[in-house]
C-alpha atoms as a PDB file:
ATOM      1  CA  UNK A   1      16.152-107.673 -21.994  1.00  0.00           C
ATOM      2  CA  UNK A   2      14.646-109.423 -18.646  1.00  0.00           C
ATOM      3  CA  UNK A   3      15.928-112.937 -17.536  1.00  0.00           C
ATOM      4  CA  UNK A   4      13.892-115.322 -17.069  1.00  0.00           C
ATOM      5  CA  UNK A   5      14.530-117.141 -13.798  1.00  0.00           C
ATOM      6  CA  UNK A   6      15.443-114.329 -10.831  1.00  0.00           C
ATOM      7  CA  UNK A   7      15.056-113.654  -7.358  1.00  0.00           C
ATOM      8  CA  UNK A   8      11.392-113.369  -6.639  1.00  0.00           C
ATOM      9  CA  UNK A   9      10.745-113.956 -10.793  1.00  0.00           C
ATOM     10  CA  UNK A  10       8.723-117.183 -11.482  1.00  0.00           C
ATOM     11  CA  UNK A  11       9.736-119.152 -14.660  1.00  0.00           C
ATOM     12  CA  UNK A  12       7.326-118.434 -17.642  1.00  0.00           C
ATOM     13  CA  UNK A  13       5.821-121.481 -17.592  1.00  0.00           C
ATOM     14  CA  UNK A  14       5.169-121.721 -13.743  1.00  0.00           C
ATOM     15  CA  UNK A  15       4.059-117.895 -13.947  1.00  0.00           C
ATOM     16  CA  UNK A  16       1.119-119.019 -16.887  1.00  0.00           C
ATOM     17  CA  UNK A  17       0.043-122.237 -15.040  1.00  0.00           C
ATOM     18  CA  UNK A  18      -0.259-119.786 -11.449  1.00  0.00           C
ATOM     19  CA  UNK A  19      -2.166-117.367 -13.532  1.00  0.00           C
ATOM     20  CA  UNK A  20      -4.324-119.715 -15.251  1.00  0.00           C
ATOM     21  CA  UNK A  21      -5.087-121.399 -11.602  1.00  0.00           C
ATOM     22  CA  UNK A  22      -6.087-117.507 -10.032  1.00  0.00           C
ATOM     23  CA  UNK A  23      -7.959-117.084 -13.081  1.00  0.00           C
ATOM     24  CA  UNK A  24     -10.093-120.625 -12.297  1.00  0.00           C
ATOM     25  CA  UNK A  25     -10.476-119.789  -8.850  1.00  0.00           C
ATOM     26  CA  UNK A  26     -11.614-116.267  -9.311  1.00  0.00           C
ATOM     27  CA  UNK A  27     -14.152-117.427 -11.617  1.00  0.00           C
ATOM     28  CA  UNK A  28     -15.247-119.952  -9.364  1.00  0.00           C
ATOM     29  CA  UNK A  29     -16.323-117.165  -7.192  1.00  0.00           C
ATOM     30  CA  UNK A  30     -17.860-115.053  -9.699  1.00  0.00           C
ATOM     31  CA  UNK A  31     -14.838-112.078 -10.257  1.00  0.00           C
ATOM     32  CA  UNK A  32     -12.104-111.277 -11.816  1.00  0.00           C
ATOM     33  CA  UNK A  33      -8.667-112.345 -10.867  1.00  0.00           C
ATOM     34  CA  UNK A  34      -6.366-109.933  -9.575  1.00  0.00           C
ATOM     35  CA  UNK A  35      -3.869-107.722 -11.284  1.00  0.00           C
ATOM     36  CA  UNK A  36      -1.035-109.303 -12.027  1.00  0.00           C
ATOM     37  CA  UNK A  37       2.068-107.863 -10.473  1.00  0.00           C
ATOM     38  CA  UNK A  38       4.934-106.523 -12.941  1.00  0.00           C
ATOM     39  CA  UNK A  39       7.851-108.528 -12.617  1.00  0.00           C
ATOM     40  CA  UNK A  40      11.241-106.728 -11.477  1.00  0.00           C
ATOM     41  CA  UNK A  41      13.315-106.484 -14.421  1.00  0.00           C
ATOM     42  CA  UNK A  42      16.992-108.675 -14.247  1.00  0.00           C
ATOM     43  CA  UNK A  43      18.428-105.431 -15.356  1.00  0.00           C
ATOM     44  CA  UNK A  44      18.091-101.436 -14.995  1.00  0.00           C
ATOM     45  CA  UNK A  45      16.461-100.348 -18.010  1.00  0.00           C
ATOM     46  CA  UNK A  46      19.503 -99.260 -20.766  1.00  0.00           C
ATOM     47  CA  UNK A  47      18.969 -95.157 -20.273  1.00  0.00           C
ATOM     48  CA  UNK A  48      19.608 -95.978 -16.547  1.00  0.00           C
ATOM     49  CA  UNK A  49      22.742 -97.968 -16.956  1.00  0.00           C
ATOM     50  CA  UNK A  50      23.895 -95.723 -19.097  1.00  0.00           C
ATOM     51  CA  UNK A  51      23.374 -92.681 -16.804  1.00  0.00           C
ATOM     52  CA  UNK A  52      24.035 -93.877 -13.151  1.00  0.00           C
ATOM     53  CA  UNK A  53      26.188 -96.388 -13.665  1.00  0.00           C
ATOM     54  CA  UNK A  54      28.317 -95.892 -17.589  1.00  0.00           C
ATOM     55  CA  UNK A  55      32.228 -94.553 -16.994  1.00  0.00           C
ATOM     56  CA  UNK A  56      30.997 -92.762 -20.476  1.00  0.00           C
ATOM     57  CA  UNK A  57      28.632 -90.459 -18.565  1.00  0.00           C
ATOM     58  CA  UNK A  58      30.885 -89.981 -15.623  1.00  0.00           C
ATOM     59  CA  UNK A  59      33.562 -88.849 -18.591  1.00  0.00           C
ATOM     60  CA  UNK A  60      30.940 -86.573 -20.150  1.00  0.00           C
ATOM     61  CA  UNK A  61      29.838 -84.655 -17.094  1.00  0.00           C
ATOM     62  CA  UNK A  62      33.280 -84.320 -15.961  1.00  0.00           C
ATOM     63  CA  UNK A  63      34.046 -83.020 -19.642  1.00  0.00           C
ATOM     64  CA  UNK A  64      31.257 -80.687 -19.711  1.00  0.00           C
ATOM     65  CA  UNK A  65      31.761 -79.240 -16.052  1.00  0.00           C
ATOM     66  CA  UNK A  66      35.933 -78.430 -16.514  1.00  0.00           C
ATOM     67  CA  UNK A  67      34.365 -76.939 -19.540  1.00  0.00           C
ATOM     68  CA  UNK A  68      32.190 -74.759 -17.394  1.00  0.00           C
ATOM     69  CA  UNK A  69      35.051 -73.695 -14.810  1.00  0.00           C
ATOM     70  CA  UNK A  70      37.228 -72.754 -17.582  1.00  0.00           C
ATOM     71  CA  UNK A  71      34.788 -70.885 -19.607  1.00  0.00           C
ATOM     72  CA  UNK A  72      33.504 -68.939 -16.499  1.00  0.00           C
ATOM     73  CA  UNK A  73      37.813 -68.314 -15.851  1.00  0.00           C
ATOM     74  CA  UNK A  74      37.452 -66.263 -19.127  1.00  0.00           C
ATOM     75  CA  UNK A  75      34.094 -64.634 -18.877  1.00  0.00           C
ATOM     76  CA  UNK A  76      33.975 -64.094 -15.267  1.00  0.00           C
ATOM     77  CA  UNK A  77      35.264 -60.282 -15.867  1.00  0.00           C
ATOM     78  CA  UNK A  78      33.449 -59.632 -19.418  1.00  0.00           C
ATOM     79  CA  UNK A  79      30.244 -60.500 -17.810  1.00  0.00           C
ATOM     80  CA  UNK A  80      28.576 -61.175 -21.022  1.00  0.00           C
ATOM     81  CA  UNK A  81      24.386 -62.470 -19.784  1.00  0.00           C
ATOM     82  CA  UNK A  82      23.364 -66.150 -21.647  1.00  0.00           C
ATOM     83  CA  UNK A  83      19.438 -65.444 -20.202  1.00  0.00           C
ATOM     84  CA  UNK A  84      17.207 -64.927 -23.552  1.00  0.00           C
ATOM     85  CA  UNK A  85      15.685 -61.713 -23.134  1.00  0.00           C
ATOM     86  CA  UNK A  86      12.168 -61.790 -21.925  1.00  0.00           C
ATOM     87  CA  UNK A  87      11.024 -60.713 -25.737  1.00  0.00           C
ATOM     88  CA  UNK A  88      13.747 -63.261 -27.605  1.00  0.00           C
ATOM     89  CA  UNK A  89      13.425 -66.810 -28.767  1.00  0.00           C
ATOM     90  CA  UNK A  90      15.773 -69.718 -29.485  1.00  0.00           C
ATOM     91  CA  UNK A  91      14.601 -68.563 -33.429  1.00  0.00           C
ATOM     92  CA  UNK A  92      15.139 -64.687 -32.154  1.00  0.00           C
ATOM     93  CA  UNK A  93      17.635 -64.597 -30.020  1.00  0.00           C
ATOM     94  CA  UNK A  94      19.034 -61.573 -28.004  1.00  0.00           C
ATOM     95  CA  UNK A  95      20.079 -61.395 -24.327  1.00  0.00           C
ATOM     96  CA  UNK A  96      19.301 -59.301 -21.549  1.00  0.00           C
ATOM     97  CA  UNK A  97      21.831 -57.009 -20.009  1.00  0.00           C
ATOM     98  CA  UNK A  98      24.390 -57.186 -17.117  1.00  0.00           C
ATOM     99  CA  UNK A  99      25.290 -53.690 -16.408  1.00  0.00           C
ATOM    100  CA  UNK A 100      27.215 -53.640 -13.087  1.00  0.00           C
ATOM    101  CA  UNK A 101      25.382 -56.614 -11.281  1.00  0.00           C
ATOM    102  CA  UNK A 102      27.468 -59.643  -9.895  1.00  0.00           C
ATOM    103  CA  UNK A 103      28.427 -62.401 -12.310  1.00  0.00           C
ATOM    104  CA  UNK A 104      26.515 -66.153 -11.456  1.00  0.00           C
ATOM    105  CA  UNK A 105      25.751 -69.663 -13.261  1.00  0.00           C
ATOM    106  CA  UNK A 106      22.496 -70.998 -13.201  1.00  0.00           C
ATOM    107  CA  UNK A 107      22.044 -75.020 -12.793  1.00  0.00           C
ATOM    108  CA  UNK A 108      19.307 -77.482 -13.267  1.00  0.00           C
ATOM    109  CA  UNK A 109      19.290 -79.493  -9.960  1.00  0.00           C
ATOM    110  CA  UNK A 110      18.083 -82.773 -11.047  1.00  0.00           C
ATOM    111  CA  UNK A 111      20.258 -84.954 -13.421  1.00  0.00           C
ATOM    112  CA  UNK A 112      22.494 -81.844 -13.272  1.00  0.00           C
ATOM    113  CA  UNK A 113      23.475 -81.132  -9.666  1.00  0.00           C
ATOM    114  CA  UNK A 114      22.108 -84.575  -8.202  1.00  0.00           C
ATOM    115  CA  UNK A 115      21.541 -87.506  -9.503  1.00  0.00           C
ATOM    116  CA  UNK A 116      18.152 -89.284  -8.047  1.00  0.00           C
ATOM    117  CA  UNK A 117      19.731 -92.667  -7.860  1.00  0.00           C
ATOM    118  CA  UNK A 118      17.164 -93.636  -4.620  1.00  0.00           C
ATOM    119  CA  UNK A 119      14.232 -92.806  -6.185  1.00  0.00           C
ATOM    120  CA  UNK A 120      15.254 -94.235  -9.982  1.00  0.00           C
ATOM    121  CA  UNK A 121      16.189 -97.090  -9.082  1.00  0.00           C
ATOM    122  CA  UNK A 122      12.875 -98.166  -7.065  1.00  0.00           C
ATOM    123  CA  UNK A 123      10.868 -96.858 -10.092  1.00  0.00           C
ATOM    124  CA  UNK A 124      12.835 -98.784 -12.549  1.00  0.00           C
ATOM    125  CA  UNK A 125      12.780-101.944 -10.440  1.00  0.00           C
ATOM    126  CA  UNK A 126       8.968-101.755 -10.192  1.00  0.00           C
ATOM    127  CA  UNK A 127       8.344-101.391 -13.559  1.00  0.00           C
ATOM    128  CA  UNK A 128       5.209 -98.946 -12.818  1.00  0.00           C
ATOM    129  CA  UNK A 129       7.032 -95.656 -14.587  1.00  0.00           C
ATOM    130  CA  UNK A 130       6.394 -92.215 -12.967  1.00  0.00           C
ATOM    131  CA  UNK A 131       4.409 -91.670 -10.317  1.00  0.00           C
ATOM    132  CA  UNK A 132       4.175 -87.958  -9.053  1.00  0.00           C
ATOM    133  CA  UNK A 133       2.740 -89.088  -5.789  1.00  0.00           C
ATOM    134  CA  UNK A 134       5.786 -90.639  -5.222  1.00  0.00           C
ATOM    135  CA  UNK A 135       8.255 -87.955  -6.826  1.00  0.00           C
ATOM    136  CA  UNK A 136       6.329 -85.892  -4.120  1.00  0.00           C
ATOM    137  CA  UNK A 137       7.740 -88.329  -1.113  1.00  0.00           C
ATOM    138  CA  UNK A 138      11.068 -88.353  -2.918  1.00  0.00           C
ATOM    139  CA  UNK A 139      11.653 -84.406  -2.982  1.00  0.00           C
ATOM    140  CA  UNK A 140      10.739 -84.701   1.278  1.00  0.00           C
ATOM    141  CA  UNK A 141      13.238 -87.434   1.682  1.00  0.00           C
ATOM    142  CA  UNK A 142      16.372 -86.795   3.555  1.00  0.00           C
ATOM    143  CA  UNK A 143      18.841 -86.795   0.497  1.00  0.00           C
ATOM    144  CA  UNK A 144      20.884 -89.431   1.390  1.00  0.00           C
ATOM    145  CA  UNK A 145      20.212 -92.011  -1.630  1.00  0.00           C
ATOM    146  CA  UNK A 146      20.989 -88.963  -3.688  1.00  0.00           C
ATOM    147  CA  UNK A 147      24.844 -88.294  -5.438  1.00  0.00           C
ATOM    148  CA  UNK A 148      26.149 -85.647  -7.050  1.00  0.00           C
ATOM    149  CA  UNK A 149      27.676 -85.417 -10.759  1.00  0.00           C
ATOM    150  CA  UNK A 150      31.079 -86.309 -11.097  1.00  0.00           C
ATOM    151  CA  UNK A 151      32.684 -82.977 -11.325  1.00  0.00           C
ATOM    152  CA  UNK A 152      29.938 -81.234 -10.385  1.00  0.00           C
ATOM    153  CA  UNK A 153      31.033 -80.524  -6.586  1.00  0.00           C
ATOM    154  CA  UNK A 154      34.432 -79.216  -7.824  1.00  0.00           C
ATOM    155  CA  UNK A 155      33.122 -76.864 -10.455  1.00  0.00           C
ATOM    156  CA  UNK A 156      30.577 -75.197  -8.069  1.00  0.00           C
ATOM    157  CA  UNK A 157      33.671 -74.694  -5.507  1.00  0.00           C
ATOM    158  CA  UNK A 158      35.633 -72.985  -8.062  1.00  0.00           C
ATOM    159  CA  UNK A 159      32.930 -71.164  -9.019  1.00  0.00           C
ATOM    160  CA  UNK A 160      32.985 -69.446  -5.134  1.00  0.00           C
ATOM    161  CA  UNK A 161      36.010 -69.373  -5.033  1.00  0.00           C
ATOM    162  CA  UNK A 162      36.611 -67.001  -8.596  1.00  0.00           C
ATOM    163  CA  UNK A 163      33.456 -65.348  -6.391  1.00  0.00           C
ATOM    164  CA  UNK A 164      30.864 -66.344  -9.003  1.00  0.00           C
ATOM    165  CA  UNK A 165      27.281 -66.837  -7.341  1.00  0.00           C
ATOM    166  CA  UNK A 166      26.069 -70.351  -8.304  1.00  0.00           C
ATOM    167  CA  UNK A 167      22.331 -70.303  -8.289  1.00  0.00           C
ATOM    168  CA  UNK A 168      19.730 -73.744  -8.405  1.00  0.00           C
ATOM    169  CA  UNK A 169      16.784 -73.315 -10.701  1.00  0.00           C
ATOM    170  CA  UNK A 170      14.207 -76.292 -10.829  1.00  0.00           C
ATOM    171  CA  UNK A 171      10.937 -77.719 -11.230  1.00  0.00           C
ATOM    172  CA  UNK A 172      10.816 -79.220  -7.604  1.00  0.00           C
ATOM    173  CA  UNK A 173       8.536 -77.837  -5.725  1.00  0.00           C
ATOM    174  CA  UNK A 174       8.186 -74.912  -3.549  1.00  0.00           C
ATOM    175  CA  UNK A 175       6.737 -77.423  -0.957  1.00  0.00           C
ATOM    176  CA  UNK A 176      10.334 -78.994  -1.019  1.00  0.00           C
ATOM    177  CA  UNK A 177      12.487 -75.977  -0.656  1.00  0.00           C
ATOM    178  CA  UNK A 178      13.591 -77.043   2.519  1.00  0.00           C
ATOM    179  CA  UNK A 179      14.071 -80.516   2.085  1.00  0.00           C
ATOM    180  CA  UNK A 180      15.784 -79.567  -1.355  1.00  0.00           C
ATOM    181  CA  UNK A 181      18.618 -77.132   0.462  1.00  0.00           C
ATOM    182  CA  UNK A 182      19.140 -79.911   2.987  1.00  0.00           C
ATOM    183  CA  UNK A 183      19.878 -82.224  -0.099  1.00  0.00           C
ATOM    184  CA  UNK A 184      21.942 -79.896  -2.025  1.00  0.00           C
ATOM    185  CA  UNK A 185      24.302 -79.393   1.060  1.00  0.00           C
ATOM    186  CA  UNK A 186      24.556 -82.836   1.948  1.00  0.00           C
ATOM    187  CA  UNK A 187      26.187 -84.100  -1.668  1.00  0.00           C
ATOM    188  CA  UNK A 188      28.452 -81.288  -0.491  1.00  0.00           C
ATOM    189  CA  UNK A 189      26.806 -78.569  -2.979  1.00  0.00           C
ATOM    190  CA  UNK A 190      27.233 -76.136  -0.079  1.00  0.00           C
ATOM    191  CA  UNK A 191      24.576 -73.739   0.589  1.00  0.00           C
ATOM    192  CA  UNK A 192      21.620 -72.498  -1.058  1.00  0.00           C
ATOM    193  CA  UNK A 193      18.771 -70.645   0.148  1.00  0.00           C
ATOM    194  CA  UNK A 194      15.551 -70.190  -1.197  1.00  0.00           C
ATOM    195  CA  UNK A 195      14.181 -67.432  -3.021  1.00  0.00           C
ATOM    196  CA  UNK A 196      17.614 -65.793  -3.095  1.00  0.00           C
ATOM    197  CA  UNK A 197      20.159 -69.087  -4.911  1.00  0.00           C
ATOM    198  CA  UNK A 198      17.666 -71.383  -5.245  1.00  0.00           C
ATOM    199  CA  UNK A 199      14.227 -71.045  -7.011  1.00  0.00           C
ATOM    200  CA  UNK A 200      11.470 -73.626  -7.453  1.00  0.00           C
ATOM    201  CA  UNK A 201       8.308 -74.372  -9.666  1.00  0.00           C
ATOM    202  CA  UNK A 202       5.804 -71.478  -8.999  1.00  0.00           C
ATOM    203  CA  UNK A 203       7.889 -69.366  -8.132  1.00  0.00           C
ATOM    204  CA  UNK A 204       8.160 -65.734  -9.525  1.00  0.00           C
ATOM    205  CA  UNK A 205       4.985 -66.017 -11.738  1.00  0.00           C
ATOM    206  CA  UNK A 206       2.826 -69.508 -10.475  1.00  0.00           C
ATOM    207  CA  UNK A 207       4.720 -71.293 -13.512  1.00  0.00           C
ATOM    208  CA  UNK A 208       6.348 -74.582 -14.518  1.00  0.00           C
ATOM    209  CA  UNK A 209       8.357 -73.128 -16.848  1.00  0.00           C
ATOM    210  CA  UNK A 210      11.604 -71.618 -16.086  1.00  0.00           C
ATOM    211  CA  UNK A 211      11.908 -68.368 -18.276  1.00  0.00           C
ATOM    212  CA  UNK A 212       9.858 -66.329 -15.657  1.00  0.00           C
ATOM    213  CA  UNK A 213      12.746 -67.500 -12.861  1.00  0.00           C
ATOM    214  CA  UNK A 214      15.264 -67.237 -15.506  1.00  0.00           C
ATOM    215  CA  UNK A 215      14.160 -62.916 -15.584  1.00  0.00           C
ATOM    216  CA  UNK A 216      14.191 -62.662 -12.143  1.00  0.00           C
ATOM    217  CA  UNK A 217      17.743 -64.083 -11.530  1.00  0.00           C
ATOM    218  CA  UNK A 218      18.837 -62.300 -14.791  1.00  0.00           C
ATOM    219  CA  UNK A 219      17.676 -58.965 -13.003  1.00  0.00           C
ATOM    220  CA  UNK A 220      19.717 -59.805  -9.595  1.00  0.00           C
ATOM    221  CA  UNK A 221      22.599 -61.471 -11.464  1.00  0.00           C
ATOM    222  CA  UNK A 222      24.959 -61.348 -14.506  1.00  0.00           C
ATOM    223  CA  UNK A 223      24.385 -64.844 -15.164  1.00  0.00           C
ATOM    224  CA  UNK A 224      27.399 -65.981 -17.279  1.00  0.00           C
ATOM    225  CA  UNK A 225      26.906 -69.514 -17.666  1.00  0.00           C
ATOM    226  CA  UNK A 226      23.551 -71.900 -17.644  1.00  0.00           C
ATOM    227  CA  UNK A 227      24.100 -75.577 -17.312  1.00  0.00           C
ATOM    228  CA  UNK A 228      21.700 -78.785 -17.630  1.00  0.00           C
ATOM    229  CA  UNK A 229      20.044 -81.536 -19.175  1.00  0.00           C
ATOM    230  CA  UNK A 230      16.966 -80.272 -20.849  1.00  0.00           C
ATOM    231  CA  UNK A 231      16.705 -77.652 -23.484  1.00  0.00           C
ATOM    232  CA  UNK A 232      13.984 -76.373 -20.979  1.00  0.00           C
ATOM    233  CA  UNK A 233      16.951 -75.139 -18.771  1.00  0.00           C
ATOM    234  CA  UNK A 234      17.824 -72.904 -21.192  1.00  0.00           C
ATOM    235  CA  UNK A 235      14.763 -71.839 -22.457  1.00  0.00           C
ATOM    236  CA  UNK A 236      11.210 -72.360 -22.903  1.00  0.00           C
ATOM    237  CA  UNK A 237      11.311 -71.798 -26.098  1.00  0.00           C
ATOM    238  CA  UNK A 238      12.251 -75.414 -27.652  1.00  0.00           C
ATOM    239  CA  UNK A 239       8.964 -76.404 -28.391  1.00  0.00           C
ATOM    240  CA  UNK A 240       7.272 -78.621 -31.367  1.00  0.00           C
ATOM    241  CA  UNK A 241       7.967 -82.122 -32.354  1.00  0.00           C
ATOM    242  CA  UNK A 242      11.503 -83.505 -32.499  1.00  0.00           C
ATOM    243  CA  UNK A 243      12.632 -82.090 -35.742  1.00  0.00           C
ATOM    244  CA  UNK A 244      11.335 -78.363 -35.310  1.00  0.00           C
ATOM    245  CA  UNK A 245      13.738 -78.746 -31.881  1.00  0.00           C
ATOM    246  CA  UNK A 246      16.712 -80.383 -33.379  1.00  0.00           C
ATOM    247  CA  UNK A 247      16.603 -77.701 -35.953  1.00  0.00           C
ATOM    248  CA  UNK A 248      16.339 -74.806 -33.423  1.00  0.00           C
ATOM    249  CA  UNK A 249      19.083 -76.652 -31.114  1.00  0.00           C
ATOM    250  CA  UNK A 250      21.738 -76.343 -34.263  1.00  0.00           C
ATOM    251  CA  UNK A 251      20.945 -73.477 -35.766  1.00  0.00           C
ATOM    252  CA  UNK A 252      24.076 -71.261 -36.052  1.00  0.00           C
ATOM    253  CA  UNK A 253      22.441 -68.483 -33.933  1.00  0.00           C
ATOM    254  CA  UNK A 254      22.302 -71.190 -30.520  1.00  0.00           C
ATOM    255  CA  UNK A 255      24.483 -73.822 -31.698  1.00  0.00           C
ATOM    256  CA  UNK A 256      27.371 -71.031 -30.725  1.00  0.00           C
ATOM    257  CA  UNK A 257      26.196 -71.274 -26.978  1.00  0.00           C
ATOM    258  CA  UNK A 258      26.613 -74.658 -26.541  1.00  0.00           C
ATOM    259  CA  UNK A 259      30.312 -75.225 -24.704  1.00  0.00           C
ATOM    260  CA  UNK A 260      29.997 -70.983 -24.594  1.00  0.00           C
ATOM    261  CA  UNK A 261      27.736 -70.585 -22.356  1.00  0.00           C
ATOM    262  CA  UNK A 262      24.878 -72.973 -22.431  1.00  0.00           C
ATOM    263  CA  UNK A 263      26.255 -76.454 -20.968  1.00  0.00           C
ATOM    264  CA  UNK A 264      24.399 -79.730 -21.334  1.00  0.00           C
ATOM    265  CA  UNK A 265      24.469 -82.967 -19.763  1.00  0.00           C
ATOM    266  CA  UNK A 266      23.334 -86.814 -20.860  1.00  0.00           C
ATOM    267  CA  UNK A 267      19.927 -87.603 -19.836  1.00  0.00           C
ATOM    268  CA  UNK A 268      18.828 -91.021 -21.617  1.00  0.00           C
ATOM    269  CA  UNK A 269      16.137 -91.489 -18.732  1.00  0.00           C
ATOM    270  CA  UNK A 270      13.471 -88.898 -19.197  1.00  0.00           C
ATOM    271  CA  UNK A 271      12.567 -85.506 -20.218  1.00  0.00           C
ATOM    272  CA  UNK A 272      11.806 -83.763 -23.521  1.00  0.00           C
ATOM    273  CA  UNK A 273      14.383 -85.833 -25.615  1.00  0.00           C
ATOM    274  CA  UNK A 274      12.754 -88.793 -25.409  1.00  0.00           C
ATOM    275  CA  UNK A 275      10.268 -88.369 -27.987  1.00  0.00           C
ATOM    276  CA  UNK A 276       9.550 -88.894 -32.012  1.00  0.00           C
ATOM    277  CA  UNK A 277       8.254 -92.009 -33.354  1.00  0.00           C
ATOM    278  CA  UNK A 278      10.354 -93.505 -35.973  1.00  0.00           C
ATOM    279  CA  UNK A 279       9.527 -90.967 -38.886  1.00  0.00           C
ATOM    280  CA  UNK A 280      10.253 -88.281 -36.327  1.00  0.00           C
ATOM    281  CA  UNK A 281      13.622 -89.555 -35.834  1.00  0.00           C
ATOM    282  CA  UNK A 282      14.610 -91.101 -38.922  1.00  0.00           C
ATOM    283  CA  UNK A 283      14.121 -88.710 -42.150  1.00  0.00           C
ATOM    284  CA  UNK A 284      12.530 -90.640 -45.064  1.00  0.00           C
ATOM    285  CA  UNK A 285      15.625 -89.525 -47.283  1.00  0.00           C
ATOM    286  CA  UNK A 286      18.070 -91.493 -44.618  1.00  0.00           C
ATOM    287  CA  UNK A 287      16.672 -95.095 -44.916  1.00  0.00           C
ATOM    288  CA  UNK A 288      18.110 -97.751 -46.054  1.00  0.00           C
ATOM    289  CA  UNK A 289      17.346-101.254 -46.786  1.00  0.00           C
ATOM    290  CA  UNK A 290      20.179-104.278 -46.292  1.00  0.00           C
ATOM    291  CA  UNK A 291      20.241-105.674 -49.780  1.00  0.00           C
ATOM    292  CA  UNK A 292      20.640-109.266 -49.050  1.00  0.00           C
ATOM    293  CA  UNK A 293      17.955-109.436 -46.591  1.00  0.00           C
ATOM    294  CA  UNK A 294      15.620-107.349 -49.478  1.00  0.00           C
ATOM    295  CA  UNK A 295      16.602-110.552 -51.714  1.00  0.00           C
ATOM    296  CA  UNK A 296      15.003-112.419 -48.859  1.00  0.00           C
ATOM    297  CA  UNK A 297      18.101-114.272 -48.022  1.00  0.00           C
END
């Protein structure tokens, strides 16, 4: 997966003869050599090409969001809610009530809205993984290494303009809420304010997860239409190992919503689908074994 000769990248067997030279010195001097510093890899990891860079994702979210404007074109006046009441589950579901109140969709931001290509790309290049320290810095930055979804800038305008509220709900901080309107409007998102379009973690009820936010908008709004790229942005209610949310995901109950209602994008990079080890993922009555390699040929 990495090359081995690259800009700044040492051969191998230059990089074991420097290490094994540090490692001499330092114990010359009675400590330990320093860390070793992870080499950039020659390549974004596969998740990431696939997700900022594949024409297959750019085809998917354009798919799923002119699914989105045309669902909303034939809900807009049934005003039928998607929110899970506040006593349903994924395994229980019922949904809480519009009455007369104004129809909306509700969107993840990140890897929904906006995709972080700035702050993704420097992680994956350093090869360190997450670092919320930095996420921190990255939520204050001025937006501009960010880009929207293809598609997603249309559907949101045709959303206002069929005079459907769009409304942001996400796990940046409330710290950020400035810094995230200022990013929203410049990938051309338009405008969203805090506390009335867009809502952050904390607020409502101090939590990280979104069902509390998800009651409150619900109570202002006839919200029509959810759309992201966690089960999380539908509901808190996927929980347990990857099986037990599969199973919950499919079930005929939810597996309606999805293309109805509920809307979900790619996300190879992180989040809650990116988990199982391989008896999670593969059931013992799939396997198979390749009969001429079992003959040890």
């Amino acid at each position: 997966m990495f090359g081995m000769v690259g800009r700044g990248r040492a051969r191998p067997a230059l990089r074991v003869a420097a290490a094994a030279m540090l490692a001499a010195l330092a114990g010359c001097a009675g400590r330990s050599p320093p860390a070793p510093v992870p080499a950039s890899p020659a390549s974004p990891p596969p998740g990431m090409q696939y997700l900022y860079g594949s024409a297959e994702a750019a085809a998917l979210d354009v798919q799923a969001f002119g699914m989105l404007t045309a669902f909303v074109e034939r809900q807009a006046e049934r005003r039928a809610s998607v929110v899970l009441a506040a006593d349903a589950s994924p395994d229980r579901p019922a949904f809480t009530a519009c009455g007369d109140r104004p129809p909306a969709v509700v969107f993840d931001m990140d890897e929904t809205l906006v995709l972080n290509l700035g702050y993704e790309m420097l992680e994956g290049r350093s090869g360190k993984g997450f670092d919320a320290d930095r996420w921190s810095r990255w939520e204050q930055a001025d937006g501009a290494a960010l880009a929207p979804l293809p598609g997603a800038v249309e559907a949101v305008a045709a959303l206002r303009r069929r005079g459907v509220t769009p409304i942001v709900n996400t796990n940046r901080a409330a710290a950020s809420a400035a810094a995230a309107e200022v990013a929203l409007a410049r990938v051309g998102l338009g405008a969203f304010r805090h506390g009335e379009t867009l809502f952050l973690a904390g607020d409502v009820d101090g939590q990280r997860g979104k069902d509390g936010r998800r009651q409150e908008i619900a109570r202002r709004f006839c919200v029509i239409a959810m759309v992201g790229d966690q089960l999380g942005d539908f509901s808190d209610g996927f929980r347990g190992d990857p099986a037990a949310r599969r199973a919950l995901a499919t079930a005929p109950a939810i597996a309606r919503l999805w293309g109805q209602g509920w809307f979900v994008l790619p996300n190879p990079v992180y989040g809650s689908g990116l988990a199982g080890d391989w008896d999670a993922v593969f059931p013992a009555d799939k396997r198979w074994t390749d009969p001429v390699e079992g003959q040890g040929k």
